[in-house]
C-alpha atoms as a PDB file:
ATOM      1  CA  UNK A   1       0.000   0.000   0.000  1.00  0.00           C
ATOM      2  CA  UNK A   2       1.362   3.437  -1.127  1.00  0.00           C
ATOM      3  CA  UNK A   3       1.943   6.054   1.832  1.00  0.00           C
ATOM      4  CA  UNK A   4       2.307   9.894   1.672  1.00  0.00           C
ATOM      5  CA  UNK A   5       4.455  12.169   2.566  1.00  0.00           C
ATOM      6  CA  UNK A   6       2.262  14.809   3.088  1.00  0.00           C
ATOM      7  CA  UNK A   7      -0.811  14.073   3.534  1.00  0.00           C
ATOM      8  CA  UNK A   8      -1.902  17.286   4.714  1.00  0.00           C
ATOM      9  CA  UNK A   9      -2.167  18.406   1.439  1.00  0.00           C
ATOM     10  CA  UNK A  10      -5.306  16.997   1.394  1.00  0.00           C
ATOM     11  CA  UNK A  11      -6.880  19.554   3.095  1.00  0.00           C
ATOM     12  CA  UNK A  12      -6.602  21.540  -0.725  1.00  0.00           C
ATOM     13  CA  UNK A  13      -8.600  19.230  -2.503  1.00  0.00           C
ATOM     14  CA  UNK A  14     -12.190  21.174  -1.517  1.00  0.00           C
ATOM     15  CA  UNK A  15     -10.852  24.387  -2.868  1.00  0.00           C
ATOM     16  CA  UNK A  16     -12.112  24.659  -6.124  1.00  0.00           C
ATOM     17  CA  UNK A  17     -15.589  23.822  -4.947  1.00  0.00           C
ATOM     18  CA  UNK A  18     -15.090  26.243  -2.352  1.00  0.00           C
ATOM     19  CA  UNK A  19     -13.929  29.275  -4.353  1.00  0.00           C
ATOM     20  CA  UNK A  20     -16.927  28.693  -6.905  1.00  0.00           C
ATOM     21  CA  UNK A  21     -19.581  28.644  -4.009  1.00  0.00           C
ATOM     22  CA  UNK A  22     -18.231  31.529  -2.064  1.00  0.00           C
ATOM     23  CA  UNK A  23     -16.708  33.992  -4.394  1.00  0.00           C
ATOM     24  CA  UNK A  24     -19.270  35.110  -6.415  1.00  0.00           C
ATOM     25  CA  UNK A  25     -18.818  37.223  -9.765  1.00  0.00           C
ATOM     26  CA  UNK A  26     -19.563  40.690 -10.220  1.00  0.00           C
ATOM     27  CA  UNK A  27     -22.271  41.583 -12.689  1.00  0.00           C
ATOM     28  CA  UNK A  28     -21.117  42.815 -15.780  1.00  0.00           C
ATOM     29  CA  UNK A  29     -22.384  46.799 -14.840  1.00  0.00           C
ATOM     30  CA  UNK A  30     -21.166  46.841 -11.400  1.00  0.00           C
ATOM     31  CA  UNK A  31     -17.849  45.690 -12.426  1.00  0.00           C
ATOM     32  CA  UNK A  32     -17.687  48.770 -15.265  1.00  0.00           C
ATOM     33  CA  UNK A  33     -19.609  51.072 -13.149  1.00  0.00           C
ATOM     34  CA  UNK A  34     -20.843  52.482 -16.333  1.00  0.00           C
ATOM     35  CA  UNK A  35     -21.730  56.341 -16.253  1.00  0.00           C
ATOM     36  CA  UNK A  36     -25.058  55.480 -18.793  1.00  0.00           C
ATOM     37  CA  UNK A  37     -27.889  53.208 -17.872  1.00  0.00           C
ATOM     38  CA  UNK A  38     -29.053  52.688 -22.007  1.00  0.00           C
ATOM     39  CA  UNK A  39     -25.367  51.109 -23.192  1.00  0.00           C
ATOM     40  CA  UNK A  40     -25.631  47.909 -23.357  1.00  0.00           C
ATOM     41  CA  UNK A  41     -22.700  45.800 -22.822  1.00  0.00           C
ATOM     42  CA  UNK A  42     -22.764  43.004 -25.292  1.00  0.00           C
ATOM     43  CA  UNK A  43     -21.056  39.788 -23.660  1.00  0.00           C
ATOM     44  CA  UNK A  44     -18.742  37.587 -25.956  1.00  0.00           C
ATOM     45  CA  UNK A  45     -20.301  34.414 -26.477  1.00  0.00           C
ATOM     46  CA  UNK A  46     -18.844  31.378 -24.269  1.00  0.00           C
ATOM     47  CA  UNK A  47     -18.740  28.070 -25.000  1.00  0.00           C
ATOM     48  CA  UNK A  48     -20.967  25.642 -23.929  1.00  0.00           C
ATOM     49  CA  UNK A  49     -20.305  23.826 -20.495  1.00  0.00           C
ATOM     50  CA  UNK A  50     -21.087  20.232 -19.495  1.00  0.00           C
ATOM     51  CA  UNK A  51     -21.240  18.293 -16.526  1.00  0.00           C
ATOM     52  CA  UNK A  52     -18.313  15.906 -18.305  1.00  0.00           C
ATOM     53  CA  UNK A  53     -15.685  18.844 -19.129  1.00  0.00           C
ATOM     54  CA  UNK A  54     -16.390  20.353 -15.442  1.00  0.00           C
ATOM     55  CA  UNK A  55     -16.063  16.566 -14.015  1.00  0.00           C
ATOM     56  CA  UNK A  56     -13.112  16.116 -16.122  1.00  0.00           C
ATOM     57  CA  UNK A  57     -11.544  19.231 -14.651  1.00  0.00           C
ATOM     58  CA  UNK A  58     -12.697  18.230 -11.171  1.00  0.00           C
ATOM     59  CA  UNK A  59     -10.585  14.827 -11.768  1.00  0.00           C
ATOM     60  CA  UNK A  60      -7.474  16.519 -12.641  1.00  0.00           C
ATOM     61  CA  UNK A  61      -7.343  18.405  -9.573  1.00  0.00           C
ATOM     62  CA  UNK A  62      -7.184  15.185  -7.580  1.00  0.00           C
ATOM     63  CA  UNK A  63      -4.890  13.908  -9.453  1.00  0.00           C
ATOM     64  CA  UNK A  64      -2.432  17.099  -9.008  1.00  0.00           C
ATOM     65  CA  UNK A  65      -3.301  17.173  -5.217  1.00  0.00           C
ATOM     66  CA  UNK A  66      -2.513  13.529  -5.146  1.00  0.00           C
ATOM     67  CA  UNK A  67       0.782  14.326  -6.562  1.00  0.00           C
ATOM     68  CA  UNK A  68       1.309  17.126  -4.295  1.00  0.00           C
ATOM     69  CA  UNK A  69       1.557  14.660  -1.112  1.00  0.00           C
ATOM     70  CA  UNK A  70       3.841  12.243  -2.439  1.00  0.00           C
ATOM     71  CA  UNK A  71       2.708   8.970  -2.710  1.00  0.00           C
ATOM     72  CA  UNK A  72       5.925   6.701  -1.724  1.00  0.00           C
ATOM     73  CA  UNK A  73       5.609   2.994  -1.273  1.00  0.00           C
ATOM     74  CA  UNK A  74       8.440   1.464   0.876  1.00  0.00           C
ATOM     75  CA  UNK A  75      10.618  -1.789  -0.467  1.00  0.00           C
ATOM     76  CA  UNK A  76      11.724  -4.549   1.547  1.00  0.00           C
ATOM     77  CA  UNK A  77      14.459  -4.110   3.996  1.00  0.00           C
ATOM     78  CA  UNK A  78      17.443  -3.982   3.037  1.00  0.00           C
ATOM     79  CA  UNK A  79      20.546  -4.589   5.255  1.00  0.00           C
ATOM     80  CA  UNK A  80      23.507  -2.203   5.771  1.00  0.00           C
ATOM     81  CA  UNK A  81      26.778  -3.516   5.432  1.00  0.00           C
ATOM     82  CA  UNK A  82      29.364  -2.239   7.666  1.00  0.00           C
ATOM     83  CA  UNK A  83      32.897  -3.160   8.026  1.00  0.00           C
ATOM     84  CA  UNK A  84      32.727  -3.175  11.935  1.00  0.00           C
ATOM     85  CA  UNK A  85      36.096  -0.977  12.483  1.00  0.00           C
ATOM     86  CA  UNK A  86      36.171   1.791  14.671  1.00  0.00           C
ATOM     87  CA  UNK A  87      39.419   3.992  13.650  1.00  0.00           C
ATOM     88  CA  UNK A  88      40.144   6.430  16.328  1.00  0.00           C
ATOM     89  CA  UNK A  89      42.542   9.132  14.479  1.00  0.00           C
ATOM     90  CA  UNK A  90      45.085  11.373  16.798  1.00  0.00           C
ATOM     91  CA  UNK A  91      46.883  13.692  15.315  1.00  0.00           C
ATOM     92  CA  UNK A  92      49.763  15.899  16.708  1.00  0.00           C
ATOM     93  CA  UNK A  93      49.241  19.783  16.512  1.00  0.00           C
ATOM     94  CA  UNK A  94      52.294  20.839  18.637  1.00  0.00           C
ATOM     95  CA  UNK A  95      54.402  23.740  17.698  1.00  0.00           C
ATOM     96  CA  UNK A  96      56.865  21.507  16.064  1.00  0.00           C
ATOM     97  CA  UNK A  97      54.455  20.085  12.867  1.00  0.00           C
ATOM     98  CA  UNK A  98      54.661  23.269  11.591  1.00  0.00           C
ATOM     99  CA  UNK A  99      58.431  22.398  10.399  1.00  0.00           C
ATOM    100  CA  UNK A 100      59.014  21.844   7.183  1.00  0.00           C
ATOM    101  CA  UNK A 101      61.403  19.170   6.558  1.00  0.00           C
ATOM    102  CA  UNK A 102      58.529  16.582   4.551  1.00  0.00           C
ATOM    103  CA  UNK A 103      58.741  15.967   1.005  1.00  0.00           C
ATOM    104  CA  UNK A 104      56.026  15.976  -0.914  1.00  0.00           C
ATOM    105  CA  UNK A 105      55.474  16.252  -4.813  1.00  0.00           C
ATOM    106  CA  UNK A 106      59.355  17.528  -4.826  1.00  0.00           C
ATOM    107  CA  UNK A 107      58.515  19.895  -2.810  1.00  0.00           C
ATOM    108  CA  UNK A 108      59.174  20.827   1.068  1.00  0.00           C
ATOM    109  CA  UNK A 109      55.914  20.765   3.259  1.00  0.00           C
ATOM    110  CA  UNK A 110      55.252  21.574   6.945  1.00  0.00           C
ATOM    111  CA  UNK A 111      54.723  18.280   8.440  1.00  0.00           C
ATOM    112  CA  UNK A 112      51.535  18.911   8.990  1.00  0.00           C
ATOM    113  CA  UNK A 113      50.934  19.400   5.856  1.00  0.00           C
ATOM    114  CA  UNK A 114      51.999  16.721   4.865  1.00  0.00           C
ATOM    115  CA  UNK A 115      49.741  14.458   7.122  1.00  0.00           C
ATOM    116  CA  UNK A 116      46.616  16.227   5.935  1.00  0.00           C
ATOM    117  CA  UNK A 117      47.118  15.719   2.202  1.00  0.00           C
ATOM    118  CA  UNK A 118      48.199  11.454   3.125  1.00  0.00           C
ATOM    119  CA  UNK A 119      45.774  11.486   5.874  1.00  0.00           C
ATOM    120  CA  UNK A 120      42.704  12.864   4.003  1.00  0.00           C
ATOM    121  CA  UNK A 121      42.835  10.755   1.312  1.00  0.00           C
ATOM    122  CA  UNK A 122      43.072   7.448   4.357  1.00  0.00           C
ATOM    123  CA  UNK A 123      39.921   9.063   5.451  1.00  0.00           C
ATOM    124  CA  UNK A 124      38.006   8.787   2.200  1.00  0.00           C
ATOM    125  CA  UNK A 125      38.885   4.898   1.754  1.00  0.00           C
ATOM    126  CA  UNK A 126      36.907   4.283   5.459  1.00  0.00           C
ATOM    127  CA  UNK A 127      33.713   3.548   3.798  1.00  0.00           C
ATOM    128  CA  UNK A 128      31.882   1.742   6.439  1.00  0.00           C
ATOM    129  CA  UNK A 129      33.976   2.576   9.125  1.00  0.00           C
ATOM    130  CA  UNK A 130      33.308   4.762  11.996  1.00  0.00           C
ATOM    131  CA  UNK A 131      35.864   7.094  12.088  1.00  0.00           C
ATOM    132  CA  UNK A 132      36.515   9.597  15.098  1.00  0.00           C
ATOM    133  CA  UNK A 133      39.443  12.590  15.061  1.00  0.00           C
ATOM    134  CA  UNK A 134      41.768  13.344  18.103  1.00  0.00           C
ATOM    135  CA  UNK A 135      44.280  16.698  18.122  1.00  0.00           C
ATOM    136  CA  UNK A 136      46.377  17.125  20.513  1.00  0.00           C
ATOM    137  CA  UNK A 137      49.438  19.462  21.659  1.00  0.00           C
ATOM    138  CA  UNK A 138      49.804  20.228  25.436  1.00  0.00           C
ATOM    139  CA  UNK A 139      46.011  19.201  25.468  1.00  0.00           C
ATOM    140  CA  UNK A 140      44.320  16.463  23.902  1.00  0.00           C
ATOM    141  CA  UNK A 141      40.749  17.126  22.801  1.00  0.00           C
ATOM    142  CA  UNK A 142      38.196  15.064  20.644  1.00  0.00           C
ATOM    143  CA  UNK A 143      37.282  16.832  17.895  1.00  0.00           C
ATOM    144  CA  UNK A 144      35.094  14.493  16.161  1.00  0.00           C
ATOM    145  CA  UNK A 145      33.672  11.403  17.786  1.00  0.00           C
ATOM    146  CA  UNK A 146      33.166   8.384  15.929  1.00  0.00           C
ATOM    147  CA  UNK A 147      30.719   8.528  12.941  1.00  0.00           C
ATOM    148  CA  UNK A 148      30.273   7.152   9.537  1.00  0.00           C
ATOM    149  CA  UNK A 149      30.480  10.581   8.050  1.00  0.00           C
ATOM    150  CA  UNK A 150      34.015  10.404   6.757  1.00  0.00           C
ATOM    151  CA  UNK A 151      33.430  14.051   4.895  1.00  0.00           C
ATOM    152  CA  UNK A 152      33.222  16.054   8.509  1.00  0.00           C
ATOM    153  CA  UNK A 153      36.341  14.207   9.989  1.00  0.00           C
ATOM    154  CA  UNK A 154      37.965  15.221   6.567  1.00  0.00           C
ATOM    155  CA  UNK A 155      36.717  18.283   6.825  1.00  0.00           C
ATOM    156  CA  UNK A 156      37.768  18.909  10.694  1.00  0.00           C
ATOM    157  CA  UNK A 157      40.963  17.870   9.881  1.00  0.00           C
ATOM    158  CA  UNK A 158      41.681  20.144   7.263  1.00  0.00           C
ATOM    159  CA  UNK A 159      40.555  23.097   9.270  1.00  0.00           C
ATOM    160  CA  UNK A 160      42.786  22.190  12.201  1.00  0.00           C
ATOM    161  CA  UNK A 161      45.654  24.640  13.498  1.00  0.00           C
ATOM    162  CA  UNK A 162      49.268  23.703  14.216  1.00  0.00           C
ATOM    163  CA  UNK A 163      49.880  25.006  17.669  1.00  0.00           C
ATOM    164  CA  UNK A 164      46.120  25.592  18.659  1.00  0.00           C
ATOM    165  CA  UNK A 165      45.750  22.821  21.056  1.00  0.00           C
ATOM    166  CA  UNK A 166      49.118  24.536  22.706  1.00  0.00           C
ATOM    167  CA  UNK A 167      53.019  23.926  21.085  1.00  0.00           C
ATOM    168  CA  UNK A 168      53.992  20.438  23.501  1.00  0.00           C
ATOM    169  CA  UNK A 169      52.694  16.708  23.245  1.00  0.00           C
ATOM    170  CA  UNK A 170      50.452  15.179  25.354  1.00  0.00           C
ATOM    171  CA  UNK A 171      50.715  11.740  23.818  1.00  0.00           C
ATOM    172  CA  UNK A 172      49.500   9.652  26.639  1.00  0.00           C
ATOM    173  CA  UNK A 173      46.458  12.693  27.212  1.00  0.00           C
ATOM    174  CA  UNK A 174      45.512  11.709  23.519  1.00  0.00           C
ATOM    175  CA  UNK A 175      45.637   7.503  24.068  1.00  0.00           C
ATOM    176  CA  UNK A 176      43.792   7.772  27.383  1.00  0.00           C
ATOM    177  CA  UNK A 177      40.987   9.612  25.534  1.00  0.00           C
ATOM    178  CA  UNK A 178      40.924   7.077  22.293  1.00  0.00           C
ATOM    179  CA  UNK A 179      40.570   4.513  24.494  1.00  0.00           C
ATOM    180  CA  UNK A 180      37.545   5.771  26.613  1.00  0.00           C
ATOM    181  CA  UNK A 181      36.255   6.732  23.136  1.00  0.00           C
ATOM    182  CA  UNK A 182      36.430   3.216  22.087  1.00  0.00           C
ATOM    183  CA  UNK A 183      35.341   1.092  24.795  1.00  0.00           C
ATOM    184  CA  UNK A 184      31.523   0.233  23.316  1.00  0.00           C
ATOM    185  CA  UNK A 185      32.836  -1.039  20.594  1.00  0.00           C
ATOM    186  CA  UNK A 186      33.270  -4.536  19.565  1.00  0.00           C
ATOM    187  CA  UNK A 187      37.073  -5.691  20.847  1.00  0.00           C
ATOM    188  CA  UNK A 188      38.100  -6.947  17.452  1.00  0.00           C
ATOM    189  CA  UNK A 189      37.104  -3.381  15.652  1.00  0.00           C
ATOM    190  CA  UNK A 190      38.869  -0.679  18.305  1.00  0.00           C
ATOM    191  CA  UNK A 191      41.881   0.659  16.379  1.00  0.00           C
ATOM    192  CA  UNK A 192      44.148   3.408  17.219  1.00  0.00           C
ATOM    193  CA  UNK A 193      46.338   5.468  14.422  1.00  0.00           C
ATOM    194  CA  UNK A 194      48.701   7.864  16.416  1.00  0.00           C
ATOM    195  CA  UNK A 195      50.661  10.207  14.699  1.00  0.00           C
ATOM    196  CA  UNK A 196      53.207  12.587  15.818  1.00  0.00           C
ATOM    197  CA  UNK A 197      57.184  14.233  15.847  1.00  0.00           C
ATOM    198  CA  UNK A 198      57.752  14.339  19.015  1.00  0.00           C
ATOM    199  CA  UNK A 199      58.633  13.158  22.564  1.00  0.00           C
ATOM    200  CA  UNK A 200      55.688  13.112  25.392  1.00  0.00           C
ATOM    201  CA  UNK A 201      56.341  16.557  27.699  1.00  0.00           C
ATOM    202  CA  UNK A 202      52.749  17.528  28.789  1.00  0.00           C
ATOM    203  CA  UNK A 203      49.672  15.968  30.014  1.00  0.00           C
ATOM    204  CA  UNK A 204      48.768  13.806  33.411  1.00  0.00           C
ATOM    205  CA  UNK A 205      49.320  10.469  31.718  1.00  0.00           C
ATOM    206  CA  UNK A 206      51.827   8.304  30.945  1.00  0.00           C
ATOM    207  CA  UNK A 207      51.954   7.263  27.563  1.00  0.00           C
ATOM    208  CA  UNK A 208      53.021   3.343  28.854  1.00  0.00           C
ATOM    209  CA  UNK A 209      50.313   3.594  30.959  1.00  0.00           C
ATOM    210  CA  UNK A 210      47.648   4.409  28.439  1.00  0.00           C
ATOM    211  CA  UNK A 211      49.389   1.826  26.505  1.00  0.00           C
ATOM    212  CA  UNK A 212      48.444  -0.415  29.407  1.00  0.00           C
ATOM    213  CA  UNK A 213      44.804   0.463  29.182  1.00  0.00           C
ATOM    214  CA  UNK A 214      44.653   0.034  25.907  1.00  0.00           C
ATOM    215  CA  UNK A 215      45.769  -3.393  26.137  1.00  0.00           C
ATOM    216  CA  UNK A 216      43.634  -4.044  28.842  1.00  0.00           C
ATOM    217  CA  UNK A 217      40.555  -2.808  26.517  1.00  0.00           C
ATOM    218  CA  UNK A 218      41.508  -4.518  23.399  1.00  0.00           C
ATOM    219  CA  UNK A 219      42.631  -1.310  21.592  1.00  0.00           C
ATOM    220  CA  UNK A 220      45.182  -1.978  18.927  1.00  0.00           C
ATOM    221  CA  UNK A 221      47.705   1.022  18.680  1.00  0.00           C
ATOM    222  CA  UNK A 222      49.311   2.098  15.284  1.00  0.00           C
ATOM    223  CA  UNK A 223      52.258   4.733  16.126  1.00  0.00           C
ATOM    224  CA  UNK A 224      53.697   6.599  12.783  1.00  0.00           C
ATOM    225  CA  UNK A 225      56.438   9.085  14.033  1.00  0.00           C
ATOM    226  CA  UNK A 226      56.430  11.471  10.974  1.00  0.00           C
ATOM    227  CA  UNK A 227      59.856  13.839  10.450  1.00  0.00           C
ATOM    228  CA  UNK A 228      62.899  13.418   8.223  1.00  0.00           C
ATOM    229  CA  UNK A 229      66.622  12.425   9.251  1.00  0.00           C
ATOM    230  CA  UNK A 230      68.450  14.792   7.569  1.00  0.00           C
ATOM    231  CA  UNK A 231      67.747  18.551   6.696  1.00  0.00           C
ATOM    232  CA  UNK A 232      70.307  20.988   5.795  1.00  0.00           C
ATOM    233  CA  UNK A 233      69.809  24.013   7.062  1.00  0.00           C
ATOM    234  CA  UNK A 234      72.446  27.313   7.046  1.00  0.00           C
ATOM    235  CA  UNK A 235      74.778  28.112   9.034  1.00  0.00           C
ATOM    236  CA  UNK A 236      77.542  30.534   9.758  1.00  0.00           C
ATOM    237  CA  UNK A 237      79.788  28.805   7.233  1.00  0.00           C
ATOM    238  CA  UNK A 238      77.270  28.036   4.636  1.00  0.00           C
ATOM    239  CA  UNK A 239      75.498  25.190   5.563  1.00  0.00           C
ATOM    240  CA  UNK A 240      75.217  21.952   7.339  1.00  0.00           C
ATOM    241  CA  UNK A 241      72.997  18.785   7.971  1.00  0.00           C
ATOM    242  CA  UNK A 242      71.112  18.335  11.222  1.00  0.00           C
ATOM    243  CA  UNK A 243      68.306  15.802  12.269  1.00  0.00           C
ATOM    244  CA  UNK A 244      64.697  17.445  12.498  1.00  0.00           C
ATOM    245  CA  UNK A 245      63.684  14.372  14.227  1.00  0.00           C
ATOM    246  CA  UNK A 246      66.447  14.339  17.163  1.00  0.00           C
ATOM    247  CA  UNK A 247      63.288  14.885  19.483  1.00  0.00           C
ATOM    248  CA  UNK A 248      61.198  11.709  18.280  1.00  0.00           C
ATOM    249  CA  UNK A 249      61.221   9.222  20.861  1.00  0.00           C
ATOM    250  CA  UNK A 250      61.029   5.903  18.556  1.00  0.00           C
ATOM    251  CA  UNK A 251      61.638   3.684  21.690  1.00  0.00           C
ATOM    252  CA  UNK A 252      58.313   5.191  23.012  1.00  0.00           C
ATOM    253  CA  UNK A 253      56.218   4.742  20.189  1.00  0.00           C
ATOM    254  CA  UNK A 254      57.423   1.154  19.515  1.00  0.00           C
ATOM    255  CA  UNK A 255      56.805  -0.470  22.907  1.00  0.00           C
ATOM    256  CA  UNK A 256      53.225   1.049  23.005  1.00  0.00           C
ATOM    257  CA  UNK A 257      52.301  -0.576  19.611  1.00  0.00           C
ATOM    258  CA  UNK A 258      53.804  -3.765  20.383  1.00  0.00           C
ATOM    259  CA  UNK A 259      52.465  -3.963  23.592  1.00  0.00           C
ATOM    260  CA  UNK A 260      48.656  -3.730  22.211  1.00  0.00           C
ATOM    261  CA  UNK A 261      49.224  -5.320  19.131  1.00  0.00           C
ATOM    262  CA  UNK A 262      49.518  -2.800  16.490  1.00  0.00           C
ATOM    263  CA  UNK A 263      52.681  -2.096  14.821  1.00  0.00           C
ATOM    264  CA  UNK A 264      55.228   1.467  14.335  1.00  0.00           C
ATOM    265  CA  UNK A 265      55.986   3.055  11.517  1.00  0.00           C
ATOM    266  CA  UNK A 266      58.484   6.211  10.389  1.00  0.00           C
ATOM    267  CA  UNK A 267      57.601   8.356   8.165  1.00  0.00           C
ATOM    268  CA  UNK A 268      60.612  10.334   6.708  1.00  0.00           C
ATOM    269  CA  UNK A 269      58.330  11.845   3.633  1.00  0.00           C
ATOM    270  CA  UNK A 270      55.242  11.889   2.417  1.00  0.00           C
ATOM    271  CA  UNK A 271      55.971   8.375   0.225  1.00  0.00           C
ATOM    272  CA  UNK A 272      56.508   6.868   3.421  1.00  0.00           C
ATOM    273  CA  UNK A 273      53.271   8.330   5.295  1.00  0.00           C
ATOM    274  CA  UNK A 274      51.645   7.139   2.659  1.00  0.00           C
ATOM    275  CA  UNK A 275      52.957   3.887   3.044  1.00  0.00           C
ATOM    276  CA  UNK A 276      52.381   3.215   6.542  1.00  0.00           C
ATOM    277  CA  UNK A 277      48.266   4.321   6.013  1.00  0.00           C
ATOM    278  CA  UNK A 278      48.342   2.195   3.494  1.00  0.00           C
ATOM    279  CA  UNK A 279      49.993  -0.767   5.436  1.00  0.00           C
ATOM    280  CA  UNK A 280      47.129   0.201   8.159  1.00  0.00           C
ATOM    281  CA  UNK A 281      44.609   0.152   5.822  1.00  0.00           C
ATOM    282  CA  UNK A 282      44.942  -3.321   5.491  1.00  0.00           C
ATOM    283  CA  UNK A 283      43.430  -4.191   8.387  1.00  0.00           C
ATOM    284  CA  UNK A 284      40.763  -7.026   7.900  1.00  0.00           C
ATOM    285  CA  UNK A 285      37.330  -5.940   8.865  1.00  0.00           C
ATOM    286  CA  UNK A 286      34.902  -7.799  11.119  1.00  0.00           C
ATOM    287  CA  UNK A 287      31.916  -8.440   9.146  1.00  0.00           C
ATOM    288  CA  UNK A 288      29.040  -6.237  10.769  1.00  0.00           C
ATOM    289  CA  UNK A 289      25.059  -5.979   9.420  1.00  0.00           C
ATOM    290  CA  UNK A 290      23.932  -2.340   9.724  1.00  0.00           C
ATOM    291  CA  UNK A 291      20.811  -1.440  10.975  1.00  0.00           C
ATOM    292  CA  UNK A 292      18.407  -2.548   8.426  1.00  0.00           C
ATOM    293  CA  UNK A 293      16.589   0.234   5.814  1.00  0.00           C
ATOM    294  CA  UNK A 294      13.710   0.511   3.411  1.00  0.00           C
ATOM    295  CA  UNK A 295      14.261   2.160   0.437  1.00  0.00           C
ATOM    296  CA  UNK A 296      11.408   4.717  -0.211  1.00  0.00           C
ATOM    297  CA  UNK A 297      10.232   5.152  -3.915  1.00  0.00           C
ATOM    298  CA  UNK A 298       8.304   8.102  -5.013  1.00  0.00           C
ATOM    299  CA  UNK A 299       5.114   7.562  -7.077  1.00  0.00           C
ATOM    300  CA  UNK A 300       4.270  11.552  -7.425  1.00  0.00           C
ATOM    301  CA  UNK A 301       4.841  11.693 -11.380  1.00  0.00           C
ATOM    302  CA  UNK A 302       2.209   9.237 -12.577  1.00  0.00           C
ATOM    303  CA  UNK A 303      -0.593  11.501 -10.639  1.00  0.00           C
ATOM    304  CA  UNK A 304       0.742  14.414 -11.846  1.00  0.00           C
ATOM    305  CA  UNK A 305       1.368  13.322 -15.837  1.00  0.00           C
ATOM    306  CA  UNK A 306      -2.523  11.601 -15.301  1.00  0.00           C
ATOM    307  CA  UNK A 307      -3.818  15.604 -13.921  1.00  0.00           C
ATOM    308  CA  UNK A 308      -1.503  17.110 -17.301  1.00  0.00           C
ATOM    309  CA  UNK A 309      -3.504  14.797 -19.819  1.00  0.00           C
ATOM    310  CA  UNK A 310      -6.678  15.159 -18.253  1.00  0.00           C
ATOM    311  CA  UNK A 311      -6.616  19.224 -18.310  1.00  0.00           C
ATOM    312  CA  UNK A 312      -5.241  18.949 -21.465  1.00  0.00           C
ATOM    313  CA  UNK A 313      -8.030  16.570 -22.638  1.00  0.00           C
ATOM    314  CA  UNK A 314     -10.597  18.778 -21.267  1.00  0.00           C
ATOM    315  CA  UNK A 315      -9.063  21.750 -22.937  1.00  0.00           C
ATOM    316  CA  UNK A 316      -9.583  20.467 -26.626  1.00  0.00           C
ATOM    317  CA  UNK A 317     -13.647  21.135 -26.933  1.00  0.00           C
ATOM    318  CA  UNK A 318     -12.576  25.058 -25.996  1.00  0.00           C
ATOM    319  CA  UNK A 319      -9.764  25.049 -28.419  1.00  0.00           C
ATOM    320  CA  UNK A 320     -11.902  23.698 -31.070  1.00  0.00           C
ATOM    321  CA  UNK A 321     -14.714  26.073 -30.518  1.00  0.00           C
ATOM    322  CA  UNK A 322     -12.789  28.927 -30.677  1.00  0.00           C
ATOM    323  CA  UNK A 323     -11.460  27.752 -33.692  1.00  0.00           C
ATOM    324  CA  UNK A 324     -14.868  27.998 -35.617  1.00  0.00           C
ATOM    325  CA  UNK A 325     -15.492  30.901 -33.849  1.00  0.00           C
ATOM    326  CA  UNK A 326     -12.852  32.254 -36.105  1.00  0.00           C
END
């Protein structure tokens, strides 16, 4: 059985009937207010009415108010398939991503930079994950929680700040709060991507110890520490090579992925980022039935073309009157 949309616009469907009985016409003197009572107004001739044309008219209107409250009828249900990963995302903002040491395209890039082009495009290949975003500098704060809509956590990302969330790392801040995040979740699906350059020096937990949690939850942690090895930078006699990434604490980030099962990966340039979403990418995914829909599918045009060929089939005995007329 076909449903509507809006059925209110029902309550339309007496209008006609009502306009004709209440709004009568003027008479043909009163609405000339004509100065001389002998002229004569000679009315055009009309032509003739029937109870079929006006019935015929009468039908097309319930066909167009039919069409106006969108008949839908609703197909069977139809499962959604999700992948059943939940990809927590937390993403360094400290003073120091704002360095540009990061290839990409032959070109040098701020680090962060560099993490939004690899990491955006990461983003749009979650189709059917829920996806949540995590910054973090001296403060970690959750941006976007977990959702299926991959465009705002894209979009969040891209309007973050380097520095904004204050210029140290709170790594272990930023775990504690993906984990918390991810604790409804199904154990097999919680999954952790950390990224950042830099050395925990802020925040009220250790990173080992949110390591520990995470274990304890069933949170798998992927660590990238993103920076290159070498940059030459000038100097008083000309130039010399120093390492950006002096400050990256690779011990760190390696213990906390292999103690929850996850795996570390460096990221000297943008190839390599790339690489190690990639690598994470490949994670297999639980197989998860969505909540279940029913497609809708709108019936409007058939009432609507039906009211068009009626109207126009009751407009052909005027057309052809006037017509001889001529």
């Amino acid at each position: 059985m076909p449903e509507f949309a809006w059925p209110w616009m029902f309550l339309v469907l007496p209008l006609p009937f009502l306009v004709r009985r209440f709004w009568r016409a003027a008479a043909p003197s009163q609405a000339l207010n004509l100065p001389h009572p002998g002229l004569v107004l000679v009315q055009a001739d009309r032509p003739p009415a029937s109870r079929g044309m006006a019935l015929l008219y009468a039908l097309a209107w319930c066909c167009l108010v039919v069409a106006a409250a969108r008949p839908q009828t609703l197909g069977p249900p139809e499962p959604q398939a999700r992948s059943g990963r939940a990809t927590m995302l937390a993403v360094d903002l400290s003073g120091s991503m704002s360095r540009e040491d990061m290839l990409l395209a032959g070109q040098l890039v701020s680090r962060f930079a560099a993490v939004e082009a690899i990491a955006g495009d990461f983003i749009n290949r979650r189709a059917g994950d829920e996806v949540g975003l995590i910054l973090f500098g001296s403060q970690a704060y959750l941006v976007t929680p977990l959702t299926y809509d991959l465009d705002a956590v894209r979009a969040q990302l891209e309007g973050s700040v380097v520095g904004l969330p204050g210029t140290e790392t709170a790594i272990g801040d930023a775990l504690a709060v993906a984990v918390k995040r991810l604790a409804a979740m199904p154990e097999q699906a919680r999954v952790v991507v950390l990224l950042t350059d830099g050395v925990n020096n802020a925040g009220s937990i250790a990173p080992l110890e949110a390591a520990k949690a995470a274990k304890a939850a069933g949170v798998r942690i992927y660590t990238i520490g993103i920076g290159a090895t070498q940059l030459r930078v000038p100097d008083f006699f000309g130039s010399r090579v120093v390492n950006p990434s002096a400050d990256l604490d690779v011990g760190m980030l390696t213990d906390i992925a292999n103690q929850t099962g996850g795996r570390f990966f460096r990221a000297t340039d943008a190839n390599e980022l790339a690489q190690a979403y990639r690598a994470i990418d490949a994670l297999e995914p639980v197989p998860q039935s969505g909540q279940p829909l029913r497609p809708r599918y709108e019936l409007f045009r058939w009432p609507l073309l039906a009211g068009l060929l009626i109207m126009a089939l009751a407009a052909l005995p005027r057309i052809g009157w006037r017509s001889a007329r001529a």
